[in-house]
Protein backbone atom coordinates (compact mmCIF):
# COMPACT_ATOMS: atom_id res chain seq x y z
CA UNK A 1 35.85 -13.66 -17.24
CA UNK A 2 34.12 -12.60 -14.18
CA UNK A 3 32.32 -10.01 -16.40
CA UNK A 4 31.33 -12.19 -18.88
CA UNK A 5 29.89 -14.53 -16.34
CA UNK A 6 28.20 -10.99 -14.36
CA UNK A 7 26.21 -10.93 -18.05
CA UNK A 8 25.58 -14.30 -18.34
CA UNK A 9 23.07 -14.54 -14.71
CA UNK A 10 21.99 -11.37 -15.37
CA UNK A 11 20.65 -12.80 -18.72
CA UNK A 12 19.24 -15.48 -16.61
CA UNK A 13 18.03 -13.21 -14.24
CA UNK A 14 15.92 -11.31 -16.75
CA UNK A 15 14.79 -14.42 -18.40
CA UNK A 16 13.50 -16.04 -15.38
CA UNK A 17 11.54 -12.92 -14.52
CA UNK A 18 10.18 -12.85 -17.60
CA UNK A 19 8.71 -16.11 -16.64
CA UNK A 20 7.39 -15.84 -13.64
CA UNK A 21 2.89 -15.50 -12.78
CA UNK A 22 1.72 -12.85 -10.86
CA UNK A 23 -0.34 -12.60 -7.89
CA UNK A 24 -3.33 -9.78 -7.91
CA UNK A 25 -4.27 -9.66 -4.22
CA UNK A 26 -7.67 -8.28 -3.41
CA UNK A 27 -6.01 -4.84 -2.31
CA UNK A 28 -4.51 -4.53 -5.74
CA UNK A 29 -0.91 -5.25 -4.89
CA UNK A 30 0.60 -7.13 -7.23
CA UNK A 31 3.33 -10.08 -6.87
CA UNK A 32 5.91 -11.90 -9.16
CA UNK A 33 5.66 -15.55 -8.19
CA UNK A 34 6.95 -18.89 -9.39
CA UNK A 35 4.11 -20.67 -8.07
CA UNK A 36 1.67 -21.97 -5.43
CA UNK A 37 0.12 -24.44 -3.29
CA UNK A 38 -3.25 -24.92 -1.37
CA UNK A 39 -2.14 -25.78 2.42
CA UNK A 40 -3.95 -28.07 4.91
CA UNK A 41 -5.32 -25.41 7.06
CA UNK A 42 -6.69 -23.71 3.82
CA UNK A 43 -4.03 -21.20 3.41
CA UNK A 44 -2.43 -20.26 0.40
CA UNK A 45 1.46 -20.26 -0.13
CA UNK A 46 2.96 -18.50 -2.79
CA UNK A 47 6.77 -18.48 -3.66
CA UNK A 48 6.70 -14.78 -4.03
CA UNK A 49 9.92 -13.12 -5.77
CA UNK A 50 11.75 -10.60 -4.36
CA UNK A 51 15.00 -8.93 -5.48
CA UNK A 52 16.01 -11.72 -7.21
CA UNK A 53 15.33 -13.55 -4.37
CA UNK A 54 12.45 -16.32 -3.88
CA UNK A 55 10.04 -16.61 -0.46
CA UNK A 56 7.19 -18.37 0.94
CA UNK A 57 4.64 -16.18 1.74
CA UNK A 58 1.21 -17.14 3.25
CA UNK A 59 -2.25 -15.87 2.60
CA UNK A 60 -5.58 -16.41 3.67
CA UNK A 61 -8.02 -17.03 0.96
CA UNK A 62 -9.64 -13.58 1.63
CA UNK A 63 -6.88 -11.88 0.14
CA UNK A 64 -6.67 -13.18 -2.83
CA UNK A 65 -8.05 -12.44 -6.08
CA UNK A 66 -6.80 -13.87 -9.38
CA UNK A 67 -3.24 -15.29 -10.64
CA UNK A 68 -2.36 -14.02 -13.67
CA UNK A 69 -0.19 -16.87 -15.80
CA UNK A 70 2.54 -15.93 -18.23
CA UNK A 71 0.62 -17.56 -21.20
CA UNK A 72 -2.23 -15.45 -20.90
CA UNK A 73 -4.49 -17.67 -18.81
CA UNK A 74 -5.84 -16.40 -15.50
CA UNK A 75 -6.67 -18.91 -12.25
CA UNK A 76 -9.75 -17.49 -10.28
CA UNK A 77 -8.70 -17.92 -6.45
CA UNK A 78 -11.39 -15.26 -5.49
CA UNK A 79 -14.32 -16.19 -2.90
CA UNK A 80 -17.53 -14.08 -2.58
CA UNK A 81 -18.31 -12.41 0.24
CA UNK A 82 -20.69 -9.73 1.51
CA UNK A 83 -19.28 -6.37 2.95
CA UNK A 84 -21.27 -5.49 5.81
CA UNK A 85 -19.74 -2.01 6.37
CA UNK A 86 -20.73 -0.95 2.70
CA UNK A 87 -23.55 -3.61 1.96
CA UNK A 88 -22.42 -4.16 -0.54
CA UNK A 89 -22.00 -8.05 -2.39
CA UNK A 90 -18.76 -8.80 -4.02
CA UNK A 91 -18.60 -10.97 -6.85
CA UNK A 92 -16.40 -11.73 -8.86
CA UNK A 93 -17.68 -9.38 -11.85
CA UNK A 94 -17.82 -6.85 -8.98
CA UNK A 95 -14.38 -7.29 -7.23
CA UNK A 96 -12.90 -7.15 -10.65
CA UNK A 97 -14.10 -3.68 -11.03
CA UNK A 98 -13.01 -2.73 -7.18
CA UNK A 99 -9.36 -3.70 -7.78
CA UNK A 100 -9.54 -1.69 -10.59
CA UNK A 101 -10.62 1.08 -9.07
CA UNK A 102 -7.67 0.66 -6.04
CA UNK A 103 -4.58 -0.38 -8.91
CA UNK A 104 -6.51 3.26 -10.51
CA UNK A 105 -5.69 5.27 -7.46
CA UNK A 106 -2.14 3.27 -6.76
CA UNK A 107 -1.15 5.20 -10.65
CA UNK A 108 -2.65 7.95 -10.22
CA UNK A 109 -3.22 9.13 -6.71
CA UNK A 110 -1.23 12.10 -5.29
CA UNK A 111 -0.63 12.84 -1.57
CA UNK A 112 1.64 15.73 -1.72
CA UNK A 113 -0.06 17.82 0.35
CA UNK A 114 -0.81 15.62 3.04
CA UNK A 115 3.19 14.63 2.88
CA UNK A 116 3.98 18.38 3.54
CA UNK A 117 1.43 18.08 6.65
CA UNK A 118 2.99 15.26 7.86
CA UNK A 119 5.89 15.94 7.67
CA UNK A 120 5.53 20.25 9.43
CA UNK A 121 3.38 17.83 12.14
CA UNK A 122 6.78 15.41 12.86
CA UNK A 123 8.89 18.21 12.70
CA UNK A 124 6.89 20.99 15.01
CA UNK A 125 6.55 17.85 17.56
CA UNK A 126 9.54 18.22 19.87
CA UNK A 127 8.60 21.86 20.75
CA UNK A 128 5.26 21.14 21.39
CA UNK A 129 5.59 18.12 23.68
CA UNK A 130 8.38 19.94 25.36
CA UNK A 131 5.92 23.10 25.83
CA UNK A 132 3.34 20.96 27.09
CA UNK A 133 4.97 18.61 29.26
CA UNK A 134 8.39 19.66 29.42
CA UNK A 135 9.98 16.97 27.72
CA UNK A 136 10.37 15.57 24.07
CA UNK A 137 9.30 11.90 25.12
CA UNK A 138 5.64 12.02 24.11
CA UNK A 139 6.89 13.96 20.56
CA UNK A 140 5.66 10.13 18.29
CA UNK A 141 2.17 11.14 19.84
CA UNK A 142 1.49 14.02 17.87
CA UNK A 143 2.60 13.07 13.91
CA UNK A 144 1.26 9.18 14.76
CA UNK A 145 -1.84 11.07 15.67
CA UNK A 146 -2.15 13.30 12.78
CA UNK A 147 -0.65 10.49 10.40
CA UNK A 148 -4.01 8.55 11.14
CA UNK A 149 -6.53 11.25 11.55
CA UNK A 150 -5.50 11.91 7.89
CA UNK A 151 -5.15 8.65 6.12
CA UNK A 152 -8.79 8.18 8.01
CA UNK A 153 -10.45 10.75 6.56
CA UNK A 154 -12.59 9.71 3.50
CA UNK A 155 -12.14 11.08 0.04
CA UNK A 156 -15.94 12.39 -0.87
CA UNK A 157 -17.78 10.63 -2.95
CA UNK A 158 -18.91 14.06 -4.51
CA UNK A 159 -15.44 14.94 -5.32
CA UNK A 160 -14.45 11.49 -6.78
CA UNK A 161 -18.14 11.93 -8.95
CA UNK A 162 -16.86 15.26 -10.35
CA UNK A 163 -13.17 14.06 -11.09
CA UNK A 164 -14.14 10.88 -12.73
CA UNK A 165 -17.54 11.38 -14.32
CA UNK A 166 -16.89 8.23 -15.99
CA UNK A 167 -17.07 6.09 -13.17
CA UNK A 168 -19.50 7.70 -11.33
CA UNK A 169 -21.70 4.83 -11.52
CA UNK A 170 -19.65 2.37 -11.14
CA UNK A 171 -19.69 2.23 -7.19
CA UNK A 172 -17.39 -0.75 -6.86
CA UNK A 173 -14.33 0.91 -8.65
CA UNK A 174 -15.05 3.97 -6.75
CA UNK A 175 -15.00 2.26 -3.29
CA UNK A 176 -11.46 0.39 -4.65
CA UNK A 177 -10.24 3.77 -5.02
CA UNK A 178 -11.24 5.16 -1.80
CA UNK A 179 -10.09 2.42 -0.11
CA UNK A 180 -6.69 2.24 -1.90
CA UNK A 181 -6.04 6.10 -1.34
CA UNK A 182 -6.57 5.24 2.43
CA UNK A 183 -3.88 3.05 2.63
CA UNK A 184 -1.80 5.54 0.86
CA UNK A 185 -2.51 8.14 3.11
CA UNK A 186 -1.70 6.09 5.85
CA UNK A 187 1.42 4.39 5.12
CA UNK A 188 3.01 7.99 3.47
CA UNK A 189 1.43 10.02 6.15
CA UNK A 190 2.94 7.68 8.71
CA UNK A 191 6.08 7.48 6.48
CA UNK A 192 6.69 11.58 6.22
CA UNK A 193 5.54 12.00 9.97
CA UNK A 194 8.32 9.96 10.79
CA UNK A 195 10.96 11.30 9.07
CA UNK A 196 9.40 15.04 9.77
CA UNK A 197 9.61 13.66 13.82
CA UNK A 198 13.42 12.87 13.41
CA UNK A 199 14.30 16.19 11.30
CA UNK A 200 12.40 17.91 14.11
CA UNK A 201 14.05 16.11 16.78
CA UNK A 202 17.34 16.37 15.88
CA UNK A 203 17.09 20.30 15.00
CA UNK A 204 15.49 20.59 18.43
CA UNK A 205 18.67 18.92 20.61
CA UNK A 206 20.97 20.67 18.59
CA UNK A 207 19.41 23.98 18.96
CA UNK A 208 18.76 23.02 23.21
CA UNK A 209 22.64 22.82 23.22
CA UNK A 210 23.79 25.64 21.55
CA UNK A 211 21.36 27.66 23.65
């Protein structure tokens, strides 16, 4: 009985999913929801699913870009806005092409080096902070440090012209994908420095005992 019923809400489960909208926020993430509201202080509130699970989430109107609805309609929530740190105007046309460009790199982007870096920078920390200052306290200096200097530093533009020829022109997509592979050099840099910081850590107390 209990199995059958264990099949039955999954069922459910799967059909309710199936039903849901999703959210495209202007950084390309994209969220199951059941729905939404327009608050009083202008806010947006979205009843965003999450393993299985439904929450109210809150977003300011900046970050938000279209909802896609499960009969094929989309609802425009985008505003325009001018980017003064690329001049560049963002319409809707234009933002279109920019989340694009960062759900492009969110497929298709690889860090793997910079994981390996990361994660030799965690590690490597203990011994160095303990050189320098004679104690592993300041070790979460070095692979935060490194974690941002990385996810900071700009994929060329040169390099994205002669990867993607075909988008070359387009200098909204290529700016979503620069911008996207930022984030995921930060968050996975931060990520492997972390657990590169621990390995080290622990390796360098057991090692401190046994000698």
């Amino acid at each position: 009985m209990r199995k059958i019923l264990f099949v039955f809400f999954a069922i459910l489960s799967i059909l309710a999913a199936s039903q849901t909208d999703t959210l495209v926020l202007l950084t390309g993430n994209k969220l199951p929801i059941k729905g939404y509201s327009k608050l009083e202080n202008g806010m947006y509130r979205f009843e965003v699913i999450k393993k299985h699970k439904v929450k109210s989430v809150d977003f300011y109107p900046s970050e938000l870009f279209v909802v896609k609805h499960q009969d094929g309609s989309i609802t425009n929530l985008f505003r325009e806005f001018y980017d003064k740190e690329s001049g560049l105007n963002f319409t809707f046309d234009n933002a279109k092409e920019y989340v694009k460009g960062e759900i492009f790199a969110r497929r298709t982007y690889k860090f793997t080096g910079g994981k390996i870096i990361n994660f030799i920078i965690g590690a490597v920390a203990p011994v160095v902070s303990s050189a320098l200052t004679g104690t592993i306290i300041f070790s979460p200096l070095l692979p935060f440090a490194s974690a941002v200097i990385i996810g900071y530093v700009r994929n060329s533009p040169e390099l994205f012209d002669k990867k993607f020829p075909n988008f070359k022109d387009n200098i909204f997509f290529k700016k979503g994908y620069i911008d996207a592979t930022r984030i995921i050099k930060l968050s996975k840099g931060t990520k492997f420095s972390m657990i590169g910081l621990l390995s080290g850590t622990a390796a360098y107390i057991i090692v401190s005992k046994i000698l």
